[in-house]
Protein backbone atom coordinates (compact mmCIF):
# COMPACT_ATOMS: atom_id res chain seq x y z
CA UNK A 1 78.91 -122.05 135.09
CA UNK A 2 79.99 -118.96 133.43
CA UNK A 3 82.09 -115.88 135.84
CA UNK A 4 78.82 -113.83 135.57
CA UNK A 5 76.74 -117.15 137.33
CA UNK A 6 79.79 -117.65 140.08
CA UNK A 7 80.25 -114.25 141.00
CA UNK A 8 76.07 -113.68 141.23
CA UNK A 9 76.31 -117.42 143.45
CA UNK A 10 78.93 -115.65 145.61
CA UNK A 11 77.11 -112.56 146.82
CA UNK A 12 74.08 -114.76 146.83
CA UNK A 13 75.63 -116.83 149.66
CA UNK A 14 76.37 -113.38 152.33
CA UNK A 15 73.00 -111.26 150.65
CA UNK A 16 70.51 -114.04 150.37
CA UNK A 17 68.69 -114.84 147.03
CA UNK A 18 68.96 -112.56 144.42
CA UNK A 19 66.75 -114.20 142.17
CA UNK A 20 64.17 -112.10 140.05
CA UNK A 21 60.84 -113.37 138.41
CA UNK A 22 60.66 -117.45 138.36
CA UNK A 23 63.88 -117.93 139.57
CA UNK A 24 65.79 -116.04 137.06
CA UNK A 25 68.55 -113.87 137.54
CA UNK A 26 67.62 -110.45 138.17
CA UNK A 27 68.40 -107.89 135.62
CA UNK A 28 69.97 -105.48 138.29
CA UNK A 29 72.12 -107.99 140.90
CA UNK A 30 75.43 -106.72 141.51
CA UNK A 31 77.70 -107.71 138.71
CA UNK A 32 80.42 -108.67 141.26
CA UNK A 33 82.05 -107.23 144.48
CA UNK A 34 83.11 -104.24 142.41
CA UNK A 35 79.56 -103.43 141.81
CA UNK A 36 78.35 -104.56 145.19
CA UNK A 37 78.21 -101.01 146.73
CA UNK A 38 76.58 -99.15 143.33
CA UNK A 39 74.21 -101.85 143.59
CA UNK A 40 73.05 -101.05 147.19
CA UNK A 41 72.73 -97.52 146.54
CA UNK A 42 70.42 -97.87 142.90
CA UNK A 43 68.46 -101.27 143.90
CA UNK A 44 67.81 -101.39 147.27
CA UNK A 45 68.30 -97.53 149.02
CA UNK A 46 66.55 -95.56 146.40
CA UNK A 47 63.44 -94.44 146.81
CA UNK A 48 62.33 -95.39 143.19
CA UNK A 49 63.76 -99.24 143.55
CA UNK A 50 60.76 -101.93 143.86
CA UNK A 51 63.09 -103.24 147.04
CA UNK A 52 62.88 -99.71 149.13
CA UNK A 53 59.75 -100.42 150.66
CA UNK A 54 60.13 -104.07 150.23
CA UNK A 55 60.43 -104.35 154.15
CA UNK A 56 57.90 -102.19 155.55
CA UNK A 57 55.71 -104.31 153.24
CA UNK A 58 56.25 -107.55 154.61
CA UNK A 59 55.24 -106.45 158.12
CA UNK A 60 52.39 -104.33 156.64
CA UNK A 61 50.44 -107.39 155.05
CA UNK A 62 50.76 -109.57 158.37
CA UNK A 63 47.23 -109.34 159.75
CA UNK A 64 48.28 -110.69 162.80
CA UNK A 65 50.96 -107.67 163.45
CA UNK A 66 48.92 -105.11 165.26
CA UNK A 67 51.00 -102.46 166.64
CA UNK A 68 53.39 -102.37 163.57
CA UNK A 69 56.27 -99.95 166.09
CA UNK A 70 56.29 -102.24 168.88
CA UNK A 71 57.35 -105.17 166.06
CA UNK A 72 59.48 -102.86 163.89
CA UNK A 73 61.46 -102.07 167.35
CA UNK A 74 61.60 -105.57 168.43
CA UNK A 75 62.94 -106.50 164.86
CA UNK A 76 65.21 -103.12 165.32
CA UNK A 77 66.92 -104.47 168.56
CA UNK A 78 67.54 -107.67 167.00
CA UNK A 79 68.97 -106.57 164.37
CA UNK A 80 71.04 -104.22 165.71
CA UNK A 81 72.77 -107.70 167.83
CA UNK A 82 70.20 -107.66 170.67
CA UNK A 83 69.41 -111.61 170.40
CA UNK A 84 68.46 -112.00 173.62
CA UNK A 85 65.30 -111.69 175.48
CA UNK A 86 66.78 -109.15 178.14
CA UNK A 87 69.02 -107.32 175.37
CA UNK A 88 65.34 -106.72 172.74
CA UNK A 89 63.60 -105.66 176.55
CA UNK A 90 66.44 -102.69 177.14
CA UNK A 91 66.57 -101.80 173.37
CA UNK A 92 62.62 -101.11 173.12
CA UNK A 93 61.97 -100.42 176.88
CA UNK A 94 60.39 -102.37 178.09
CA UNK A 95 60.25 -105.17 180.78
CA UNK A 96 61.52 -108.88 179.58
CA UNK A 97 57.82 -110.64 180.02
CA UNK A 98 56.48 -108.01 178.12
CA UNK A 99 58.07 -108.94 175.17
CA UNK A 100 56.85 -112.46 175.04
CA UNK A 101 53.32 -111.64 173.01
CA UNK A 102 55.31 -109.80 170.22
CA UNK A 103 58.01 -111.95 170.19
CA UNK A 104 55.60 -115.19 169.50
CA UNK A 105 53.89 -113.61 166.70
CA UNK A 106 57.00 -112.37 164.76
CA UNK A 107 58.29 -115.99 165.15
CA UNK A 108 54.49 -117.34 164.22
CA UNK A 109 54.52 -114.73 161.18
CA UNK A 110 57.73 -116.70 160.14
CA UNK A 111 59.93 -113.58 160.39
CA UNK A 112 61.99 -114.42 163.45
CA UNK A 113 63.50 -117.85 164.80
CA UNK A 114 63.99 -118.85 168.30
CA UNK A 115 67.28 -120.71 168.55
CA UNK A 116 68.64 -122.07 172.17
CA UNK A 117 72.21 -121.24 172.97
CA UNK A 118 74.03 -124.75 172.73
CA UNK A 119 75.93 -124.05 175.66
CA UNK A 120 73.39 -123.07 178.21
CA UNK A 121 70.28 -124.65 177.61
CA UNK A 122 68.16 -122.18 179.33
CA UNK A 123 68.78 -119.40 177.64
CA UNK A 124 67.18 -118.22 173.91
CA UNK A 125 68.54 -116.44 171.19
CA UNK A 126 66.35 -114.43 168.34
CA UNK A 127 67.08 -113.93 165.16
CA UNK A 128 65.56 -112.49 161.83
CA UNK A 129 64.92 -114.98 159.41
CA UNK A 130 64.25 -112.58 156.14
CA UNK A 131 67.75 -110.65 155.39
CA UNK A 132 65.98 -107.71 154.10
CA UNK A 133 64.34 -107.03 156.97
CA UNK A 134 67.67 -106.74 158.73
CA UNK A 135 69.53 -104.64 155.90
CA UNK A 136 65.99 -102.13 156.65
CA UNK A 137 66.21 -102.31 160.75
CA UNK A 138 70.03 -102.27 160.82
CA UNK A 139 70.75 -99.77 157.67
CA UNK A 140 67.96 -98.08 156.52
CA UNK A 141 65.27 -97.61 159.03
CA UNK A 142 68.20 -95.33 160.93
CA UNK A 143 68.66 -92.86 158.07
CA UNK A 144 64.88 -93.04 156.74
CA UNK A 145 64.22 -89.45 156.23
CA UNK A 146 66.85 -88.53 154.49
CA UNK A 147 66.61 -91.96 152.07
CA UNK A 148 63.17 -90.64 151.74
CA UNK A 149 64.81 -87.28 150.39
CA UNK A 150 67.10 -89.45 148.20
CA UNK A 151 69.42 -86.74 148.49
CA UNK A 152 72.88 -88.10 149.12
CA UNK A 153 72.24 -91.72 149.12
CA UNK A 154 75.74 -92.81 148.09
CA UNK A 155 77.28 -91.13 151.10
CA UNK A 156 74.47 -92.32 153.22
CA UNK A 157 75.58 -96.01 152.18
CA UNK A 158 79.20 -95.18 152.61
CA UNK A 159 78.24 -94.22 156.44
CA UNK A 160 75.83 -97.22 157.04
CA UNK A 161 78.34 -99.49 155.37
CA UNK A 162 80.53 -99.74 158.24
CA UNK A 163 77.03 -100.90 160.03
CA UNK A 164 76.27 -103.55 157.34
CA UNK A 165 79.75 -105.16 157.91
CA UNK A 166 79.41 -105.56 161.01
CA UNK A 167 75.62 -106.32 161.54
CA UNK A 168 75.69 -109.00 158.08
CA UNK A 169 78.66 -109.31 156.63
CA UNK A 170 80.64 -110.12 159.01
CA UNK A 171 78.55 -113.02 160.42
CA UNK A 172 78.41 -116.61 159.18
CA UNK A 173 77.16 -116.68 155.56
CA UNK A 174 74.35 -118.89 156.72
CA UNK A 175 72.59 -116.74 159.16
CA UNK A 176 72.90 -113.66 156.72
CA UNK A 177 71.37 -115.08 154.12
CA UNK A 178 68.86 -116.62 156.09
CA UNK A 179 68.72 -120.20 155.57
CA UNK A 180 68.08 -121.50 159.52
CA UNK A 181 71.56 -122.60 160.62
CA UNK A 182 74.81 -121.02 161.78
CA UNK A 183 78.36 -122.15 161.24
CA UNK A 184 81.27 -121.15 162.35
CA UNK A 185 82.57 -121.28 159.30
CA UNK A 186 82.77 -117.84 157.39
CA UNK A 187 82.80 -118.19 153.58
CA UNK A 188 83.42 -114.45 152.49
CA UNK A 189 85.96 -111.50 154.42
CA UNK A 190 84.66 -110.22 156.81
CA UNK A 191 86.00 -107.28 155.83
CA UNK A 192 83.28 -107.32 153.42
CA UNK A 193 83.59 -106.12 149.85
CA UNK A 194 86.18 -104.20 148.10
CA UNK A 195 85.93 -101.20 145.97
């Protein structure tokens, strides 16, 4: 394993798979931490970058996702730490059992997962299972015209980055990058990275 492989393996773990065509590395992941925040602005929050739309895609080609702003703001106020039933209700406005329909379908559609608090049985928690779509509803979807503009975007990122730290980076490893299961365990700062 050369440093190029450990360092892409590292940012892998918080970012989730960085893996171009066939499993290959992809010609633009972030060299290392250094490169972690040119990275964000040139490969995922420009407009020209295959990943900008990336998101909106994924919930555009689920037939089963109707009204696409009731499920964008459901996946918003999760995001945004809402993981409960009563926290998504007050984020989109909207009464509790109203949120049951749109809730079942994101988790059908594979895009959220219903976890139940080990501590008291009865109650649920909601997360995102794809980490893009929580870098769009926590980062981007906030500051979407002017990333439309792409005027700016490096001090866009610079604001939102306090965000990301705190919405991704600075949970476990596990549930940012998406793979089912939460730990206690953190495996990166969570100061997040270092210029």
């Amino acid at each position: 394993m050369n440093a190029r492989t450990a360092t892409r393996e590292s940012t892998a773990t918080t970012w989730g798979p960085l893996d171009g065509v066939d499993g290959e590395p992809s010609p633009d992941a972030p060299r290392g931490l250094d490169d972690f925040d040119d990275w964000v602005v040139r490969a995922i929050l420009s407009p020209g970058s295959p990943m900008f739309l990336e998101a909106r895609y994924l919930l555009a080609e689920e037939p089963t996702l109707r009204d696409t702003a009731l499920y964008h703001s459901v996946l918003s106020a999760i995001a945004e730490g809402n993981s409960r039933r009563g926290g998504i209700a007050g984020y989109v406005g909207r009464k509790s059992n109203e949120l049951s329909h749109p809730l079942t379908v994101l988790e059908d559609a594979g895009l959220i997962a219903r976890e139940t608090d080990a501590f008291h049985g009865n109650r649920t928690d909601f997360r995102i299972r794809e980490p893009l779509l929580t870098f769009y509803h926590a980062m981007m979807r906030p500051f979407w015209p002017q990333l439309m503009r792409a005027t700016a975007t490096d001090r866009i990122w610079q604001r939102a980055r306090q965000r990301f730290t705190g919405t991704c980076w600075g949970r476990t490893s596990s549930s940012c990058a998406g793979t089912g299961r939460s730990t206690s365990r953190r495996t990166v700062s969570a100061a997040g990275p270092s210029r």
